[in-house]
Protein backbone atom coordinates (compact mmCIF):
# COMPACT_ATOMS: atom_id res chain seq x y z
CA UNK A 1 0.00 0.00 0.00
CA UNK A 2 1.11 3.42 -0.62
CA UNK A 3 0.12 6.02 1.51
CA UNK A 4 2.04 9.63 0.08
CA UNK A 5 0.74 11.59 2.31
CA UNK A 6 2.95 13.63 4.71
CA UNK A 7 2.65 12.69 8.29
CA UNK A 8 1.92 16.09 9.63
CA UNK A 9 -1.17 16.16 6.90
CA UNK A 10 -2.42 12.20 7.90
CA UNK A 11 -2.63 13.49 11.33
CA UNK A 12 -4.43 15.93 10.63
CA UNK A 13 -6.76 14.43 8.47
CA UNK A 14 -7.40 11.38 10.73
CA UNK A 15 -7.97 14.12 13.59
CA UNK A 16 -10.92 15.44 11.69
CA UNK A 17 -12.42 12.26 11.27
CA UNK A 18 -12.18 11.48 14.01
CA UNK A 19 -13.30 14.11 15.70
CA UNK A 20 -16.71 14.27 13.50
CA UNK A 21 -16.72 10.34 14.31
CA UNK A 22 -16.63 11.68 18.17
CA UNK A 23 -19.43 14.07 17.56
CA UNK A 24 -21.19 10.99 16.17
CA UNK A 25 -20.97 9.37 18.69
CA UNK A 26 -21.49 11.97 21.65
CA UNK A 27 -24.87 13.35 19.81
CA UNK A 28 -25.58 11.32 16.65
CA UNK A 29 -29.84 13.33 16.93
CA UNK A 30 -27.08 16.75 16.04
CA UNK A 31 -24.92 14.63 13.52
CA UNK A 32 -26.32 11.32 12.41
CA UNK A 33 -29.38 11.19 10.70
CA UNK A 34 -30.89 7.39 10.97
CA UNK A 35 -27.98 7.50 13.41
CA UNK A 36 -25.74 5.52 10.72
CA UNK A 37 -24.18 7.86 9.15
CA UNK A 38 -22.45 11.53 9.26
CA UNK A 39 -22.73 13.99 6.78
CA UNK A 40 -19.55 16.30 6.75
CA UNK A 41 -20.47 19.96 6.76
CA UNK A 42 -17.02 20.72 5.92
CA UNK A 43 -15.87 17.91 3.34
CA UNK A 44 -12.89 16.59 3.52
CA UNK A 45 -10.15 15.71 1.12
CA UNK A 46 -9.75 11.27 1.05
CA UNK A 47 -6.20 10.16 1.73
CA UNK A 48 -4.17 9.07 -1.21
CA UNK A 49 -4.01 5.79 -1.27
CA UNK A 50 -3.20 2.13 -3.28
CA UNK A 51 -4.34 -1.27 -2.37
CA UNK A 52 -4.22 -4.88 -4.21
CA UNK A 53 -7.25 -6.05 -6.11
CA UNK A 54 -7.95 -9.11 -4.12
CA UNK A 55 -11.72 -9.73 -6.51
CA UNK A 56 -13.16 -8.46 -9.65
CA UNK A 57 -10.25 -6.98 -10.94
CA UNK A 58 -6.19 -7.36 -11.33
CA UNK A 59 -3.44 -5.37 -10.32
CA UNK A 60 -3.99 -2.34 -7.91
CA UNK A 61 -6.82 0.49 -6.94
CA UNK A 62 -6.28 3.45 -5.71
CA UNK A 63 -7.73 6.95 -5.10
CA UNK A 64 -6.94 8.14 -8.05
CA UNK A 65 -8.78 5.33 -10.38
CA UNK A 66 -11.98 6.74 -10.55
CA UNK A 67 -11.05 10.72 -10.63
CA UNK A 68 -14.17 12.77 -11.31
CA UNK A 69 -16.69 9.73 -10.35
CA UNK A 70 -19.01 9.62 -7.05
CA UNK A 71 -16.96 6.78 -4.81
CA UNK A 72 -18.15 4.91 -2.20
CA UNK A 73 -15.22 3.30 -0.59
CA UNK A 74 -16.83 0.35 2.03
CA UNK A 75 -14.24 -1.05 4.21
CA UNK A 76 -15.61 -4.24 5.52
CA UNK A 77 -14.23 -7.80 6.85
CA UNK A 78 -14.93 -11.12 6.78
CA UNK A 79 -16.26 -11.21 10.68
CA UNK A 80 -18.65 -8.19 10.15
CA UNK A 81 -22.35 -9.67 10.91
CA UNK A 82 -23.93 -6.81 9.34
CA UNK A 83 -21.54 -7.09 6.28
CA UNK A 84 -23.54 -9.77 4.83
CA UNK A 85 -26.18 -7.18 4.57
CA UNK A 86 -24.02 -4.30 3.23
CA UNK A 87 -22.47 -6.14 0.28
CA UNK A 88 -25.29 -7.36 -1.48
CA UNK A 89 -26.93 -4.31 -0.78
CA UNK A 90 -23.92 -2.33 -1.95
CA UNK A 91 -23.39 -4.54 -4.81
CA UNK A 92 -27.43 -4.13 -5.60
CA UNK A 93 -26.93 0.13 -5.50
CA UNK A 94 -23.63 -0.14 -7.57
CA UNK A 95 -25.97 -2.10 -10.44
CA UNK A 96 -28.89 1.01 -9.83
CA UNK A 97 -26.08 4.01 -11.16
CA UNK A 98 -24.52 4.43 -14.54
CA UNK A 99 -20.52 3.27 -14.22
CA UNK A 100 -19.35 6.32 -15.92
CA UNK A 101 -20.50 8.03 -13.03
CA UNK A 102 -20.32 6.12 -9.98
CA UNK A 103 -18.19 2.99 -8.25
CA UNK A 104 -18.23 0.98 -5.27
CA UNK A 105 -14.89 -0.02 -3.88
CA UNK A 106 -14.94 -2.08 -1.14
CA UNK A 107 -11.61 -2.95 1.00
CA UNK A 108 -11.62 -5.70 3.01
CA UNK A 109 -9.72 -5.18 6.66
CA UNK A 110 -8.85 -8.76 7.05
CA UNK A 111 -4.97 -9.21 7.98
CA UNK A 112 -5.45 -13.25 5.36
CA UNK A 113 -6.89 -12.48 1.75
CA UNK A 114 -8.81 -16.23 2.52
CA UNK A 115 -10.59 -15.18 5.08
CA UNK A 116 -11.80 -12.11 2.95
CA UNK A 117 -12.26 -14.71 -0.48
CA UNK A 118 -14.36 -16.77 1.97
CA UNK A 119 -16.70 -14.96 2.63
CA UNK A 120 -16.67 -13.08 -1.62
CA UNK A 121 -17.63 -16.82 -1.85
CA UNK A 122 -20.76 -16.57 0.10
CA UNK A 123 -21.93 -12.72 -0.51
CA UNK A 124 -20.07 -12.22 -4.06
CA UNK A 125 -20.23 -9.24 -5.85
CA UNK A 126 -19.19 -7.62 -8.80
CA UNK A 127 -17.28 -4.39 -7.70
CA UNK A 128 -13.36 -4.35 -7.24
CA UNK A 129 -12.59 -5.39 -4.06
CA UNK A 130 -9.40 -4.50 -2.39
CA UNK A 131 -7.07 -5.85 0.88
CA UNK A 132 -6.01 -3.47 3.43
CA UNK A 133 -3.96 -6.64 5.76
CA UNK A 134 -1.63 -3.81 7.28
CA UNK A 135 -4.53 -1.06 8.20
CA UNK A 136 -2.67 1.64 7.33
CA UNK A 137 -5.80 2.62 5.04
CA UNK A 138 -8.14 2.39 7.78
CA UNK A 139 -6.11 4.37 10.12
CA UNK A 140 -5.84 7.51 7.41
CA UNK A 141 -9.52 7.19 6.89
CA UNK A 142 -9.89 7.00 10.65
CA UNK A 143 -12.35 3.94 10.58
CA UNK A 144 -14.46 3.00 13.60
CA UNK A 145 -16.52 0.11 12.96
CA UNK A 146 -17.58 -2.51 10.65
CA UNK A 147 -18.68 -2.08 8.02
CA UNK A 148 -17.55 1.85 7.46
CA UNK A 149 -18.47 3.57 4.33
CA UNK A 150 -16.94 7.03 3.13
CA UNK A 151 -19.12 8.59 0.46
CA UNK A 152 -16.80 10.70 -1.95
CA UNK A 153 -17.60 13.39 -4.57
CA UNK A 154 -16.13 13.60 -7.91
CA UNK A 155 -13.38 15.93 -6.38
CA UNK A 156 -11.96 13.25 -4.21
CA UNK A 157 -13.30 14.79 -1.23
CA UNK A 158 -15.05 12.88 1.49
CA UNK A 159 -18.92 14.15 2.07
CA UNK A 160 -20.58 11.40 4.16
CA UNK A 161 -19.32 8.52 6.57
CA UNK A 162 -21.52 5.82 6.75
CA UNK A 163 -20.72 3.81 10.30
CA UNK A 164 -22.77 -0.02 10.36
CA UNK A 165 -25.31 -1.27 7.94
CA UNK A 166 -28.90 -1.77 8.87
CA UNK A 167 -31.94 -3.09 6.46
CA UNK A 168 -32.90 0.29 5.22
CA UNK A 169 -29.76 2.16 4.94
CA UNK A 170 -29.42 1.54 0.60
CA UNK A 171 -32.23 4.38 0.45
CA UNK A 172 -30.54 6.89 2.56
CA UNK A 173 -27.57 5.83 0.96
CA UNK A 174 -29.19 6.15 -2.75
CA UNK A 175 -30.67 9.23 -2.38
CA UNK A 176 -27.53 10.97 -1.00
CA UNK A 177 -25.06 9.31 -4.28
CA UNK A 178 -27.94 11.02 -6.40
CA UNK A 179 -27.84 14.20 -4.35
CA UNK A 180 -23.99 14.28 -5.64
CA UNK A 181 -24.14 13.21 -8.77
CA UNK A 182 -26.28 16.09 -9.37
CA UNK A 183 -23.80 18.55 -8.55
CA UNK A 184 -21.65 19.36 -11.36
């Protein structure tokens, strides 16, 4: 993996997330709506980053791939109970946009790319899916539970964190990848 950022800037960054992930947390009626997920008033700039394609895809993925696209960048793991309900779902909202204008990428957290194939076995689906088996990535994007979702506009900057999965969520979610693929 290859994480350029400067370690003054990562700090930073990972500061702010985690600071609106605190706010989440300390009054998610103020920040959370459906207390599931955060919507950044303030966006904030993704970390650059690379990671293996581990499924539906070769070689590497990385911020950068899918410049000027709506990203949703799931980072999930093979022990996740309500992970079996965010990739299919995921996988079902990632069917319901045009390509051209929107990806899923999910990254598995799991430290043995089995363990993550395992389970692609028995919830498959067809967006890349990369391997984070240092979490390094996690750390710069400051996640704080399974499965964690950051919701990223076509400039690369990060405008919602999704925190768990709940039956239900895929409409919030849908309606808020429209709300951004409106803006131009």
């Amino acid at each position: 993996m290859t994480l350029t950022t400067q370690p003054l800037a990562l700090f930073i960054r990972q500061l702010t997330i985690g600071a609106a992930l605190g706010l989440w947390f300390l009054a998610p009626s103020v920040c959370a709506e459906r207390g599931s997920h955060i919507v950044l008033e303030t966006p904030l700039p993704q970390p650059p980053w690379e990671l293996p394609l581990i499924a539906n895809g070769t070689g590497t993925i990385g911020s950068s791939t899918h410049d000027g696209k709506v990203i949703y960048v799931d980072f999930w793991a093979s022990w996740c109970g309500p992970c079996r309900l965010s990739l299919p779902a995921l996988d079902q909202i990632s069917k319901d946009f045009d390509e051209t204008d929107f990806r899923v990428v999910a990254v598995s957290v799991d430290y043995v790319s089995e363990d993550a194939l395992d389970f692609l076995d028995r919830y498959p689906v067809d967006y890349p899916v990369a391997i984070d088996t240092t979490g390094d990535l996690g750390r710069a994007f400051a996640v704080a539970g399974m499965p964690s979702g950051y919701l990223i506009d076509r400039a690369g900057r990060i405008r919602e964190i999704h925190v768990g999965f709940r039956k239900g969520d895929e409409a919030l979610l849908k309606k808020s990848i429209a709300a951004l693929l409106e803006e131009t």
